[in-house]
N, C-alpha and C. Protein backbone atom coordinates (compact mmCIF):
# COMPACT_ATOMS: atom_id res chain seq x y z
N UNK A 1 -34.00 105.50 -8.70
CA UNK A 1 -34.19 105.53 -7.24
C UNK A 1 -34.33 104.11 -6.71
N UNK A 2 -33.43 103.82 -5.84
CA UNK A 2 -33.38 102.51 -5.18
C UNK A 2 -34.77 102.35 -4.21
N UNK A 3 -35.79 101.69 -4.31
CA UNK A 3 -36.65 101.03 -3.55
C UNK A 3 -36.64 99.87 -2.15
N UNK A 4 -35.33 99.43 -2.68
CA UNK A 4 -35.09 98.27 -1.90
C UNK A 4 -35.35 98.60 -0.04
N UNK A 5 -36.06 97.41 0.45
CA UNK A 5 -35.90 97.86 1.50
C UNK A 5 -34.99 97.43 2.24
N UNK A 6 -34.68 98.03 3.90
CA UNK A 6 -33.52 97.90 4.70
C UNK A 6 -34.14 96.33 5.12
N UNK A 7 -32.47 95.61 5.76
CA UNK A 7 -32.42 94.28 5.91
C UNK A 7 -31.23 93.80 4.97
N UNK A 8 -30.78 92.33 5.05
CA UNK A 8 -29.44 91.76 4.55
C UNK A 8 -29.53 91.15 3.22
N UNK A 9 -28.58 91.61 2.54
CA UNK A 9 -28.97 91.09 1.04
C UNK A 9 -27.41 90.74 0.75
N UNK A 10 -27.09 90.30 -0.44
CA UNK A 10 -25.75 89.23 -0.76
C UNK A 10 -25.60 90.63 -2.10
N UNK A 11 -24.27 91.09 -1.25
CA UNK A 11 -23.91 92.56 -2.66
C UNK A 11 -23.24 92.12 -3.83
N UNK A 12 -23.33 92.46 -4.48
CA UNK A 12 -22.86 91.95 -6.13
C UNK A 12 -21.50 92.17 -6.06
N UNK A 13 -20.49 91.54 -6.11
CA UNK A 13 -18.92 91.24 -5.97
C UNK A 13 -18.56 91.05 -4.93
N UNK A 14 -19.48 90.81 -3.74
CA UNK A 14 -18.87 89.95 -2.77
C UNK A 14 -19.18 88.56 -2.90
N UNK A 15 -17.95 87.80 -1.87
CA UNK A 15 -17.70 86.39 -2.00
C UNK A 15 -19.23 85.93 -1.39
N UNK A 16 -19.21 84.81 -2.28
CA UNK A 16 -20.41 83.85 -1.99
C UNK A 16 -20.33 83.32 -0.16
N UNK A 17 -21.94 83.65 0.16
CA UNK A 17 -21.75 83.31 1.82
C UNK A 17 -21.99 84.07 2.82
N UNK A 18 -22.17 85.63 2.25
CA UNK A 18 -21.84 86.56 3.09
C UNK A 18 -22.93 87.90 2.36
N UNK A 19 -23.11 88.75 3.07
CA UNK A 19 -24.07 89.58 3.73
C UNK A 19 -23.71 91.02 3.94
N UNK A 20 -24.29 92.20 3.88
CA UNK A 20 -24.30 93.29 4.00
C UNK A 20 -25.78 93.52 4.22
N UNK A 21 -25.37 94.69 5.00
CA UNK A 21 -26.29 95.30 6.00
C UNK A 21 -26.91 96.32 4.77
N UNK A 22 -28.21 96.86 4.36
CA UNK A 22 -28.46 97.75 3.46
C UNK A 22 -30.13 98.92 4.35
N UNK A 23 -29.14 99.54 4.68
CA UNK A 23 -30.07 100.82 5.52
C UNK A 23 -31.02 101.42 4.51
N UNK A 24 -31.06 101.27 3.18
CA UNK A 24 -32.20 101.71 2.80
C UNK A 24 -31.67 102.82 1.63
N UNK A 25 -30.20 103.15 1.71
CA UNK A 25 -29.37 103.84 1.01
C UNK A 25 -27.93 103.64 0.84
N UNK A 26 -27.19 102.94 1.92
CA UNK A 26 -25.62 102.53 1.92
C UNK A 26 -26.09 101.41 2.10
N UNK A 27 -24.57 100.74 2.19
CA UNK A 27 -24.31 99.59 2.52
C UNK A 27 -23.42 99.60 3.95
N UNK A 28 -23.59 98.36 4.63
CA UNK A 28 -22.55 98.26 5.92
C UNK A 28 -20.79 98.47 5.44
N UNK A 29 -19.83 98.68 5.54
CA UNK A 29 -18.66 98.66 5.35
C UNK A 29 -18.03 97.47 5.09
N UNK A 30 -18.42 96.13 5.67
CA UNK A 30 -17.74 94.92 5.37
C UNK A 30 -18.78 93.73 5.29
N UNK A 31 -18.37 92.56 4.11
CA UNK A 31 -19.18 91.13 4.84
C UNK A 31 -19.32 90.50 5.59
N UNK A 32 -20.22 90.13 5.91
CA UNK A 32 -20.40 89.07 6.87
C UNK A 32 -21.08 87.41 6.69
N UNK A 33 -20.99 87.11 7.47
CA UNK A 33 -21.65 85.52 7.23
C UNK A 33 -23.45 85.80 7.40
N UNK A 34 -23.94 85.50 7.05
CA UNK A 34 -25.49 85.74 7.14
C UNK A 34 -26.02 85.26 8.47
N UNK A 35 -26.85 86.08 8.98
CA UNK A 35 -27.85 85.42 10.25
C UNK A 35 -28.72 84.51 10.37
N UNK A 36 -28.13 83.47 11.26
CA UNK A 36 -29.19 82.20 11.08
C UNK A 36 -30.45 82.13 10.36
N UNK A 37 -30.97 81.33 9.58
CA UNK A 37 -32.16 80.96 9.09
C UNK A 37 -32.33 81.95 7.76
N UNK A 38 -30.81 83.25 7.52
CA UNK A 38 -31.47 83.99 6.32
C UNK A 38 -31.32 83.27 5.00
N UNK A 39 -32.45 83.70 4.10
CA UNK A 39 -31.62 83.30 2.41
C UNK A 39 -32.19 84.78 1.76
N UNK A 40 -32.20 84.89 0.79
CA UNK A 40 -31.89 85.70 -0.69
C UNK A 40 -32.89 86.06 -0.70
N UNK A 41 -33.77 87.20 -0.90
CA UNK A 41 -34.88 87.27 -1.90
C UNK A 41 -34.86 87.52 -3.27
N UNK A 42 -33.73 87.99 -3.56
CA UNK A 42 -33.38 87.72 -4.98
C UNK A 42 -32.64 86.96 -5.29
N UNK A 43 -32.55 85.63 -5.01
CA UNK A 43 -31.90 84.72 -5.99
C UNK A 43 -33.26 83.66 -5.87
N UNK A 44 -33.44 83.25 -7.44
CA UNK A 44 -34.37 82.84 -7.46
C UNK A 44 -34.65 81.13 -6.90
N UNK A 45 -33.99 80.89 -5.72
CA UNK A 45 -34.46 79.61 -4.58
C UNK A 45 -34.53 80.06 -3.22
N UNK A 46 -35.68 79.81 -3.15
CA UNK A 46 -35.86 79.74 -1.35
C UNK A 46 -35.26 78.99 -0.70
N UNK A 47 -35.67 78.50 0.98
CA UNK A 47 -34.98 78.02 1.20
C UNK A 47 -35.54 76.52 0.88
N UNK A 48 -34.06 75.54 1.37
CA UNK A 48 -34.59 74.22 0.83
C UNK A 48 -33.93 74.30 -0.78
N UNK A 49 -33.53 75.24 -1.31
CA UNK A 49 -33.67 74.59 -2.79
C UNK A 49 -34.76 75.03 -3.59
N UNK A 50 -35.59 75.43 -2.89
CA UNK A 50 -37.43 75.27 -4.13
C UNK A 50 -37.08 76.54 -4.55
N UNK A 51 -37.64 76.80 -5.66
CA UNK A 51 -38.28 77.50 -6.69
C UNK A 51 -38.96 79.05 -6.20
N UNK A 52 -38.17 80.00 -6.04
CA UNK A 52 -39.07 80.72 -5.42
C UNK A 52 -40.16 82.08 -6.15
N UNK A 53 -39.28 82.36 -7.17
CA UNK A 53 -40.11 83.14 -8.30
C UNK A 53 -41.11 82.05 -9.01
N UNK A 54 -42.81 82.78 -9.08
CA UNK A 54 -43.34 82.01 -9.71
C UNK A 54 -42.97 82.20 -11.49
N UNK A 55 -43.07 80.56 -12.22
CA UNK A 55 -42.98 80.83 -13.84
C UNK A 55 -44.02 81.42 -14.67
N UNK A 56 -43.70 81.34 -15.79
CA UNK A 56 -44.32 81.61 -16.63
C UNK A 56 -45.73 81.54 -16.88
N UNK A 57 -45.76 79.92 -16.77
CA UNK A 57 -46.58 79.05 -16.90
C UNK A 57 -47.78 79.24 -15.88
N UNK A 58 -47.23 79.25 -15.02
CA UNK A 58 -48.13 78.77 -13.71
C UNK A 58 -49.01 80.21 -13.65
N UNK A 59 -48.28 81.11 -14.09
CA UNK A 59 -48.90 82.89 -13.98
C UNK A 59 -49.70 82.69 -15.22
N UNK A 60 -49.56 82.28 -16.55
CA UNK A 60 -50.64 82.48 -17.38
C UNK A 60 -52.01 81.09 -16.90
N UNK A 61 -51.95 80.06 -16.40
CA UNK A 61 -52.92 79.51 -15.63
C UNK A 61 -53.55 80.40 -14.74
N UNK A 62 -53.23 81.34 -13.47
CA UNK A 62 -53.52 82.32 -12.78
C UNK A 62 -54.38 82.90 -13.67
N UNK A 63 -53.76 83.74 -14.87
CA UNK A 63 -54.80 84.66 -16.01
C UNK A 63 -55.68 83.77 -16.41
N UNK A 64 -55.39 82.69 -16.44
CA UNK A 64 -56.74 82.05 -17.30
C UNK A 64 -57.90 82.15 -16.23
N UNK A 65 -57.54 81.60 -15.29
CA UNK A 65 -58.72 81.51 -13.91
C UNK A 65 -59.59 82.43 -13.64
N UNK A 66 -58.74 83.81 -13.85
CA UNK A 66 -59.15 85.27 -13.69
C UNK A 66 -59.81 85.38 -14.88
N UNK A 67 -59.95 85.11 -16.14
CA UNK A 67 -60.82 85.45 -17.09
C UNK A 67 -61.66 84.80 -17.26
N UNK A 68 -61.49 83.76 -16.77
CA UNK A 68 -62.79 82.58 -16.73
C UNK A 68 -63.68 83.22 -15.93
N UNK A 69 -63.61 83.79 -14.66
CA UNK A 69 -64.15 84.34 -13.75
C UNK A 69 -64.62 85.88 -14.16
N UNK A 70 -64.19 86.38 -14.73
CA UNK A 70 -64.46 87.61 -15.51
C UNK A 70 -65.27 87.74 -16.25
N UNK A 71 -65.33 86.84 -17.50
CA UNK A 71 -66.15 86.26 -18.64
C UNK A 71 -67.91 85.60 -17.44
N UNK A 72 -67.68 84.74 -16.49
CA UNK A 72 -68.79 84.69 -15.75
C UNK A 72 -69.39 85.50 -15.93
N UNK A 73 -69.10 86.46 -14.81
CA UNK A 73 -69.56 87.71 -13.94
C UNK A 73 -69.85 88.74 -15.36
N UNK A 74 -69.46 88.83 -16.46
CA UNK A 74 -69.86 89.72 -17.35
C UNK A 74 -70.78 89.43 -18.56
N UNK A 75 -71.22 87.71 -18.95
CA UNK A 75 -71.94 87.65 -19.96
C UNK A 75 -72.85 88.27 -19.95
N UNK A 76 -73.65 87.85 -18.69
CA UNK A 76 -75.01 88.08 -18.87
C UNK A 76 -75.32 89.73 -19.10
N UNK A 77 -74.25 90.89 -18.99
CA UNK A 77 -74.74 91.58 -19.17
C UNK A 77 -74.14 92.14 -20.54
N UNK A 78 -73.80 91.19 -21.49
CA UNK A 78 -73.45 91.03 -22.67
C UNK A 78 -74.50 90.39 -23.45
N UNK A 79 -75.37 89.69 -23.32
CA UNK A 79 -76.09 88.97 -23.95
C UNK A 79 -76.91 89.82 -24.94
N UNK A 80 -77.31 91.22 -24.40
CA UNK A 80 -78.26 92.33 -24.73
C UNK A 80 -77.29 92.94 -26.16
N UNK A 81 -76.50 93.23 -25.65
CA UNK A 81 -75.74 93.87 -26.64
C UNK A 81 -75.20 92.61 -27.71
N UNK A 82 -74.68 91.69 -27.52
CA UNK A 82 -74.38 91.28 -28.63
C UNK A 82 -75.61 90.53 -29.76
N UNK A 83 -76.71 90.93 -29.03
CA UNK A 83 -77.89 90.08 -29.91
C UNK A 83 -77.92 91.64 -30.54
N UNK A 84 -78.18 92.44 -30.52
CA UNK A 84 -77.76 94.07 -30.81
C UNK A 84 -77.00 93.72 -32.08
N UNK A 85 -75.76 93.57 -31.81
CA UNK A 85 -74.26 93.62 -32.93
C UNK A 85 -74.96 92.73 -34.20
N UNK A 86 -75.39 91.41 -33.47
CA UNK A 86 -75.24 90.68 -34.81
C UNK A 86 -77.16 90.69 -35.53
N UNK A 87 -77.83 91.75 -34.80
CA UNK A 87 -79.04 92.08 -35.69
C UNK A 87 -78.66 93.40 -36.42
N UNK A 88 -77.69 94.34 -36.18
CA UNK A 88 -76.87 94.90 -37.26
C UNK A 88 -76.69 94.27 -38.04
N UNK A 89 -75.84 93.52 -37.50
CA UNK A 89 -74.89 92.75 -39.01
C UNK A 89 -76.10 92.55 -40.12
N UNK A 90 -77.45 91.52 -39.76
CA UNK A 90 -78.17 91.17 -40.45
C UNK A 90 -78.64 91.89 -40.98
N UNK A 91 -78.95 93.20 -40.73
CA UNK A 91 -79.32 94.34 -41.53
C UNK A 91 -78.29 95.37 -42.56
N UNK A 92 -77.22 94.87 -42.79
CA UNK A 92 -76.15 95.10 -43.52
C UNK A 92 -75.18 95.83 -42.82
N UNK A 93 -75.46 96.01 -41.26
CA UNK A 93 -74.46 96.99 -40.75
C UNK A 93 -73.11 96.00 -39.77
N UNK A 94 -71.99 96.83 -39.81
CA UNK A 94 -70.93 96.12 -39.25
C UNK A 94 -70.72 95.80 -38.03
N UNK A 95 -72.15 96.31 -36.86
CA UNK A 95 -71.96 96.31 -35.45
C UNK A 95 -71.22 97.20 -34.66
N UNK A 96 -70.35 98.34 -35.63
CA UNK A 96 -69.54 99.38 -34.90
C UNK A 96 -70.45 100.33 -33.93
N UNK A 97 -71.95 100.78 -34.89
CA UNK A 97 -72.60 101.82 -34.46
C UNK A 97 -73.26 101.34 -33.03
N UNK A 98 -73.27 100.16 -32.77
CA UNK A 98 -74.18 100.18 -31.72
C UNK A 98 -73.19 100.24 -30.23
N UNK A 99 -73.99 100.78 -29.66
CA UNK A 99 -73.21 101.11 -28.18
C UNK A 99 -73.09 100.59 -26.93
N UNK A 100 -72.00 100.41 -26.86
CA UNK A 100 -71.74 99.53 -25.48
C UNK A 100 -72.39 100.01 -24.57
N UNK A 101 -73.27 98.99 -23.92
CA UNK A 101 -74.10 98.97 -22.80
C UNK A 101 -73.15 99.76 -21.15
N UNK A 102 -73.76 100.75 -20.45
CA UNK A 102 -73.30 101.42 -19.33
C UNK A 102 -73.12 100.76 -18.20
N UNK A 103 -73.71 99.82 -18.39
CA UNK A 103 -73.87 99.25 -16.89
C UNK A 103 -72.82 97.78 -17.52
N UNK A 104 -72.14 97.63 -18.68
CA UNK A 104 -71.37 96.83 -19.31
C UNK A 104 -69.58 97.22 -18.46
N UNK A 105 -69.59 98.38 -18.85
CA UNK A 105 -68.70 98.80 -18.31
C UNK A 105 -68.11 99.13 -17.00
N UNK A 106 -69.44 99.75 -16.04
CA UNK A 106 -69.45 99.85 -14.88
C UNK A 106 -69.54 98.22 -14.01
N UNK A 107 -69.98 96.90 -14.71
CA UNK A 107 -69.63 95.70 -14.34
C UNK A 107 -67.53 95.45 -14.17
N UNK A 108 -67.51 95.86 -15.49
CA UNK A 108 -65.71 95.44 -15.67
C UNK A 108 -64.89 96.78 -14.83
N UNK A 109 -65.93 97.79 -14.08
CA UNK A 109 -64.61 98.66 -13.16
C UNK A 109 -65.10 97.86 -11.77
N UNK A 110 -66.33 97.53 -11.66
CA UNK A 110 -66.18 96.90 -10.46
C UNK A 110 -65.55 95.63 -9.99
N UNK A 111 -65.70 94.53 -11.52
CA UNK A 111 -64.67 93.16 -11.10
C UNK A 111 -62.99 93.64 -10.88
N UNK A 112 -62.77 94.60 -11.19
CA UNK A 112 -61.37 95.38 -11.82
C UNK A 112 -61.11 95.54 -9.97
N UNK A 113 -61.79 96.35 -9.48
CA UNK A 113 -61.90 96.71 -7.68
C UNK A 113 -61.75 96.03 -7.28
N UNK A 114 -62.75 94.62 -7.39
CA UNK A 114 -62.56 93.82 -6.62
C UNK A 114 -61.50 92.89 -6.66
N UNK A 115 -60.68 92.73 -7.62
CA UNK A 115 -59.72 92.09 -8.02
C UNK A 115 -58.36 93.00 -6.94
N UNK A 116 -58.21 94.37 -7.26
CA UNK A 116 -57.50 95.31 -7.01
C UNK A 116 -57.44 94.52 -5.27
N UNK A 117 -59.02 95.17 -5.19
CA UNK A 117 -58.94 94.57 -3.39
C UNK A 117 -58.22 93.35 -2.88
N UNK A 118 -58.50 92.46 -3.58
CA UNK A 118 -57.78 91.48 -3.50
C UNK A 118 -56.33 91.37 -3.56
N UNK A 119 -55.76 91.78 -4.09
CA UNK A 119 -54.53 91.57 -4.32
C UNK A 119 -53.78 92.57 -3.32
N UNK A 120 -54.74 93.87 -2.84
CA UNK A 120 -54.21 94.57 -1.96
C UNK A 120 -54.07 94.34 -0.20
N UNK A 121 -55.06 93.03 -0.26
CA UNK A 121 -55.31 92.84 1.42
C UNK A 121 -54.77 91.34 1.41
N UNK A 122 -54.92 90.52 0.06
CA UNK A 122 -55.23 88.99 0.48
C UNK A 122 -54.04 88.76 -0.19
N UNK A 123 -53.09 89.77 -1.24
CA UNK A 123 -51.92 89.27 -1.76
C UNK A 123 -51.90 88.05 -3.00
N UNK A 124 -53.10 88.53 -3.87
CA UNK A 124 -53.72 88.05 -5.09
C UNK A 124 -55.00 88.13 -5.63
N UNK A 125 -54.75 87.77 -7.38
CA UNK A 125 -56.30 87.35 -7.56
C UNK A 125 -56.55 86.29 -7.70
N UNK A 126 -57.90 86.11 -7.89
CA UNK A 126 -58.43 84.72 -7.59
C UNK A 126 -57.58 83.44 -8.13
N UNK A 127 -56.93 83.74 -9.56
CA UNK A 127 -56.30 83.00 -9.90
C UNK A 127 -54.97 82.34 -8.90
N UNK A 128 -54.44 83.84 -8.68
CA UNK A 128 -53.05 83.36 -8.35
C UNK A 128 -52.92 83.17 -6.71
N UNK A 129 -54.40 83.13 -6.23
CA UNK A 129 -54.24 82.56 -4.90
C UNK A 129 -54.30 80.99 -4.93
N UNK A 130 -55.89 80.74 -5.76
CA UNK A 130 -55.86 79.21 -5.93
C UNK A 130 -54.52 78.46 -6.63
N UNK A 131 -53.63 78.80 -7.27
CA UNK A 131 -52.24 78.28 -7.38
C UNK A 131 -51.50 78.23 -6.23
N UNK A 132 -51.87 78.81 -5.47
CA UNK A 132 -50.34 78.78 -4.22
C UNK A 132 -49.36 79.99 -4.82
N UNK A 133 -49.81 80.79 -5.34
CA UNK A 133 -48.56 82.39 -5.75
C UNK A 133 -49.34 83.61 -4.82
N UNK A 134 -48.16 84.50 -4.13
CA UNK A 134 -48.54 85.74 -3.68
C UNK A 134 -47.93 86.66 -4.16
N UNK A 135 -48.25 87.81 -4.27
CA UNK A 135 -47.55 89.13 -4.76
C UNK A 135 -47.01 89.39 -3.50
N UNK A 136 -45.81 89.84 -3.81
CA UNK A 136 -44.92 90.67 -2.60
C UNK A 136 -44.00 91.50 -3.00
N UNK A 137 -43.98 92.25 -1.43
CA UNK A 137 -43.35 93.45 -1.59
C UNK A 137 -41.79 93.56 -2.91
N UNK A 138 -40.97 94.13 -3.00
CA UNK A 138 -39.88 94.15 -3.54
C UNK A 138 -39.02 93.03 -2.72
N UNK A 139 -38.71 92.87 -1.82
CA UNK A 139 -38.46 92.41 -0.84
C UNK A 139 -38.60 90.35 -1.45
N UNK A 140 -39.47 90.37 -1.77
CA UNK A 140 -39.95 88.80 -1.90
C UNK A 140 -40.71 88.48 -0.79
N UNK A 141 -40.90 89.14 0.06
CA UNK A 141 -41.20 88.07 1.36
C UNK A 141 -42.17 88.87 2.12
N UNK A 142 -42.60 90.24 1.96
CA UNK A 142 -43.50 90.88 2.67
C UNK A 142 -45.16 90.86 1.51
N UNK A 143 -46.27 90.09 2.52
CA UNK A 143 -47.13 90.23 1.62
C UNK A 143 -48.80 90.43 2.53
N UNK A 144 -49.78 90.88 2.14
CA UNK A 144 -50.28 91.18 1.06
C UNK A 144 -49.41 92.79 0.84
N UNK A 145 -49.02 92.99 -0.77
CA UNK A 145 -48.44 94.39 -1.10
C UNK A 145 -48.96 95.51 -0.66
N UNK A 146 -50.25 95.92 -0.02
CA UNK A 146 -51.19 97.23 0.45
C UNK A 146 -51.57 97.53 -1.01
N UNK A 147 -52.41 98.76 -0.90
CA UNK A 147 -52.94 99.77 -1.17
C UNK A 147 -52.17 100.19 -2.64
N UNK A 148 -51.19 100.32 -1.89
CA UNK A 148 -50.13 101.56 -3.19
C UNK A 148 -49.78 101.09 -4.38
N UNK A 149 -49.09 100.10 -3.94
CA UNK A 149 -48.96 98.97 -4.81
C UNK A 149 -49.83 97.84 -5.32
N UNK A 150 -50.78 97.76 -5.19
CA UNK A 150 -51.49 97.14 -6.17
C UNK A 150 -52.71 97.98 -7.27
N UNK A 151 -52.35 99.16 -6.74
CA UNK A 151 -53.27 99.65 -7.52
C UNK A 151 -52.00 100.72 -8.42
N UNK A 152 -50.93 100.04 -8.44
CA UNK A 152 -50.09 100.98 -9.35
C UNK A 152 -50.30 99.29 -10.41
N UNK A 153 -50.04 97.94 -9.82
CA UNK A 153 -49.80 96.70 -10.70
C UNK A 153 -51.69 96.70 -11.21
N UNK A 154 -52.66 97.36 -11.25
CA UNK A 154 -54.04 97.72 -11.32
C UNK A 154 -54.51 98.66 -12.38
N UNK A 155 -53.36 99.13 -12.87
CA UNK A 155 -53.11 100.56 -13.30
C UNK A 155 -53.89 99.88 -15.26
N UNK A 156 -53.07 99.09 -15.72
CA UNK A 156 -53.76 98.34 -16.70
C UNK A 156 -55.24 97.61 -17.32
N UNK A 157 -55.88 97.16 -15.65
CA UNK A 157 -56.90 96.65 -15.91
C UNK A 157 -57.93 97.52 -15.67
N UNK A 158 -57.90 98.81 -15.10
CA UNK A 158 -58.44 99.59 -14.96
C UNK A 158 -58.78 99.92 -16.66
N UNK A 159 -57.93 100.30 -16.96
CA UNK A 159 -57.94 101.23 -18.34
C UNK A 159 -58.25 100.08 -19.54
N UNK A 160 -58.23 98.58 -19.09
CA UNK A 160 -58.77 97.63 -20.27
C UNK A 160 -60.19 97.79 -19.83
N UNK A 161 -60.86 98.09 -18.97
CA UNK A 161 -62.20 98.43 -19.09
C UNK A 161 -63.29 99.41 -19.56
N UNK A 162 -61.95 100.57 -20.35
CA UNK A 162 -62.30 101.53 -21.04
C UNK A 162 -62.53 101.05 -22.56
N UNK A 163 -63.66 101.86 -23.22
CA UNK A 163 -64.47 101.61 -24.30
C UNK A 163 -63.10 101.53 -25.50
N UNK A 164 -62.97 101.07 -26.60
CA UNK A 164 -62.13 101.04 -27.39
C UNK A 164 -60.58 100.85 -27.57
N UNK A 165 -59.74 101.19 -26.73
CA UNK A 165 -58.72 101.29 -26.66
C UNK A 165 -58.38 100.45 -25.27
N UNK A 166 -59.42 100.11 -24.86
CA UNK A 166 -59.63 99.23 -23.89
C UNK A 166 -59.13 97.56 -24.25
N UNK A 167 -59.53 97.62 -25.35
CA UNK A 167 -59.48 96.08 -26.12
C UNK A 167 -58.19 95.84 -26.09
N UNK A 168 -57.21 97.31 -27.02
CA UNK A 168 -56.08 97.04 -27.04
C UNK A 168 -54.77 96.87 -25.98
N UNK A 169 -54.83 97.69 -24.71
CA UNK A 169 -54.47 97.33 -23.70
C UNK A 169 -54.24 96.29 -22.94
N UNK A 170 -55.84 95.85 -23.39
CA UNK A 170 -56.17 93.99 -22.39
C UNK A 170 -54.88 92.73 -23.56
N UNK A 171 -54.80 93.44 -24.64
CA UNK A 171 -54.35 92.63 -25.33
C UNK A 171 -52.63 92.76 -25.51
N UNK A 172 -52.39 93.92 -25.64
CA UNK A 172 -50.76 94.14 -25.50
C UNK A 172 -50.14 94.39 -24.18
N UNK A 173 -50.58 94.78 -23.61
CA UNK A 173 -49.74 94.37 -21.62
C UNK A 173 -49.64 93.25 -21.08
N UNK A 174 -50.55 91.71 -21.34
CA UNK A 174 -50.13 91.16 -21.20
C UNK A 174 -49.06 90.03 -22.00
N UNK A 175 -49.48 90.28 -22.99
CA UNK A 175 -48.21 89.81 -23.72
C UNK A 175 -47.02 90.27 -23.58
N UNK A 176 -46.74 91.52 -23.45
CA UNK A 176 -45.52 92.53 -22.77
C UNK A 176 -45.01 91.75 -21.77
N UNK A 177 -45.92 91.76 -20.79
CA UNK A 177 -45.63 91.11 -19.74
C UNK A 177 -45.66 89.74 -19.51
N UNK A 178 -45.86 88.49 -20.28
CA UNK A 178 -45.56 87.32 -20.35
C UNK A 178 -44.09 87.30 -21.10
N UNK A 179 -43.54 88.13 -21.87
CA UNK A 179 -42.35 88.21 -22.59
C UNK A 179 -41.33 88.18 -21.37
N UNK A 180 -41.91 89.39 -20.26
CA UNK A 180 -40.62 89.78 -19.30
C UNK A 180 -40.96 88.69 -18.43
N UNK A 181 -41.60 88.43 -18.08
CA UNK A 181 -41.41 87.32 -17.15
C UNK A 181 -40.57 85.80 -17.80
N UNK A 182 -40.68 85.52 -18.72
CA UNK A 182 -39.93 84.43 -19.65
C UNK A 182 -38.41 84.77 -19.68
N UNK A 183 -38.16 85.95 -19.83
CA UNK A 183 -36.81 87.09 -20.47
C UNK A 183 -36.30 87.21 -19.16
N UNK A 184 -36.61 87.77 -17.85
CA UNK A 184 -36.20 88.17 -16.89
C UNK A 184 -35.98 86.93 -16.07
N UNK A 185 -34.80 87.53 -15.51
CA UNK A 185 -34.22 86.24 -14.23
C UNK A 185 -34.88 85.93 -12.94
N UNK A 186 -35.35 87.35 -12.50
CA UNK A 186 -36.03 87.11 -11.37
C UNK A 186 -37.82 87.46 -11.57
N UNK A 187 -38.21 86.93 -12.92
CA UNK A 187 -39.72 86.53 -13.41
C UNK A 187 -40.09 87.57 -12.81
N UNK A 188 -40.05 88.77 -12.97
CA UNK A 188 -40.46 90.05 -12.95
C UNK A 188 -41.23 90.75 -14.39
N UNK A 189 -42.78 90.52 -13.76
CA UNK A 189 -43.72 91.44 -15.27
C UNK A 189 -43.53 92.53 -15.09
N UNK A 190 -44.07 93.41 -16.56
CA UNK A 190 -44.11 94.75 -16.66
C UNK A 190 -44.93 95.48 -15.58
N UNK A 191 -46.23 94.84 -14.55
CA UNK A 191 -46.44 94.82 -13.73
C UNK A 191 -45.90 95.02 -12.52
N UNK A 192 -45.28 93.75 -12.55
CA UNK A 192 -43.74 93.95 -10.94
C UNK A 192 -42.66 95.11 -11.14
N UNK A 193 -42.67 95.27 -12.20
CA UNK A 193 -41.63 97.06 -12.60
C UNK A 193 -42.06 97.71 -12.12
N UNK A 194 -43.23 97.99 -12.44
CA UNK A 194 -43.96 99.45 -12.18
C UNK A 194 -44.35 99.52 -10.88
N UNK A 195 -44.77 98.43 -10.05
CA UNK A 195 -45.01 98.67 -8.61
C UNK A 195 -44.26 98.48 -7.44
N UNK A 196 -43.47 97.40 -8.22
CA UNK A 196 -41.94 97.21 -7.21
C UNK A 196 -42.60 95.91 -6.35
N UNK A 197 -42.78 95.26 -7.04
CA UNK A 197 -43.23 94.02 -6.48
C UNK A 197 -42.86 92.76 -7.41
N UNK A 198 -43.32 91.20 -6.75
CA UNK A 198 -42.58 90.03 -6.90
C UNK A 198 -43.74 89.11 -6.91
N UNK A 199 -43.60 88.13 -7.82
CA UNK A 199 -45.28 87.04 -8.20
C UNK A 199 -43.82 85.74 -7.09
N UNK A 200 -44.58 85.25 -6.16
CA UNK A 200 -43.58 84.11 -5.68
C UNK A 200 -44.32 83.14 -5.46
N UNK A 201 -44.09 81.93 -5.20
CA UNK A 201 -44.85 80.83 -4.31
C UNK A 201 -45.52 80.99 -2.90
N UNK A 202 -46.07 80.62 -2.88
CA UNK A 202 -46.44 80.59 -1.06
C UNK A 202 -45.78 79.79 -0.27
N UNK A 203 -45.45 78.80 -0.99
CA UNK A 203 -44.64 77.39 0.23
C UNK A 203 -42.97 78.01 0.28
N UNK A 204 -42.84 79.57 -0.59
CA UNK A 204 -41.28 79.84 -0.32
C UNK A 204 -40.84 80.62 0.92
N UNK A 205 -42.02 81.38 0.83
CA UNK A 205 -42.14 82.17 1.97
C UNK A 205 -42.33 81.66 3.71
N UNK A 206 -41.46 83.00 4.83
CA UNK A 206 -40.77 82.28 5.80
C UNK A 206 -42.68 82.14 6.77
């Protein structure tokens, strides 16, 4: 199912330069020359030339920021439990039996919200605002994404805050998704699949 929304996009086997009309399901019947001031949202330069999909790079800096900030907001209510784990250990046990603290977890669904929120009104998280990157619509250019969509690109960190299988999630989606963004042309994560959205610059946007 095509997502794309209506507005002028450059159709795949037409001549370079030119434009079709896309209602949301067809296309206009013929090319045209584009309307003053348009460019591409999928080709990856804005206007000017710059760079308009954010890289690789600059998105795993974003994650780092966000876990730095995560790791904050959650030691302290780690401190209890892991003095816990490793007075197991000292007593010959492996630290499995003891149980993750409730209010441990209910910390990582609320940074998880507030993150969500963020990205749903302000068009990022903390990370990838302080870079200069916004999430946007499919489109490239409509942002903050709402509601729908960020809590479909949300859908992961939600469920890394779940007990056990939690670990493994936090750990294989984003690697998944640093692969497709490296692999893919228009730096689209497993993230931007699933919600129909775009990690871009801010200085690309009109």
């Amino acid at each position: 199912m095509n997502t794309t929304p209506p507005g002028w996009y450059h159709a795949s086997g037409d001549p370079d330069g030119t434009v079709r009309w896309w209602d949301g399901s067809t296309w206009s019947d013929e090319p045209v020359p584009p309307p003053p001031g348009w460019s591409d949202p999928y080709r990856s330069t804005g206007t000017g030339g710059e760079e308009r999909y954010a890289k690789a790079l600059v998105r795993v800096f974003a994650s780092i920021i966000d876990g730095i900030i995560a790791v904050i907001v959650v030691i302290p209510f780690m401190l209890d439990y892991l003095r816990d784990v490793f007075d197991d250990v000292d007593a010959g046990g492996d630290g499995s039996s003891v149980p993750i603290p409730g209010e441990l977890i209910v910390v990582g669904i609320a940074l998880s919200i507030v993150f969500f929120l963020m990205v749903a009104y302000l068009g990022g998280t903390p990370g990838k605002l302080v870079l200069g990157l916004r999430i946007t619509h499919d489109d490239g250019r409509r942002t903050p994404p709402g509601l729908a969509k960020a809590f479909l690109r949300s859908i992961p960190a939600f469920l890394a805050a779940l007990p056990a299988v939690g670990q493994l999630i936090s750990l294989l989606v984003p690697l998944i998704s640093l692969f497709t963004v490296i692999t893919d042309d228009e730096r689209r994560s497993v993230y931007d699949r699933i919600a129909g959205t775009r990690v871009v610059y801010k200085r690309t946007l009109d």
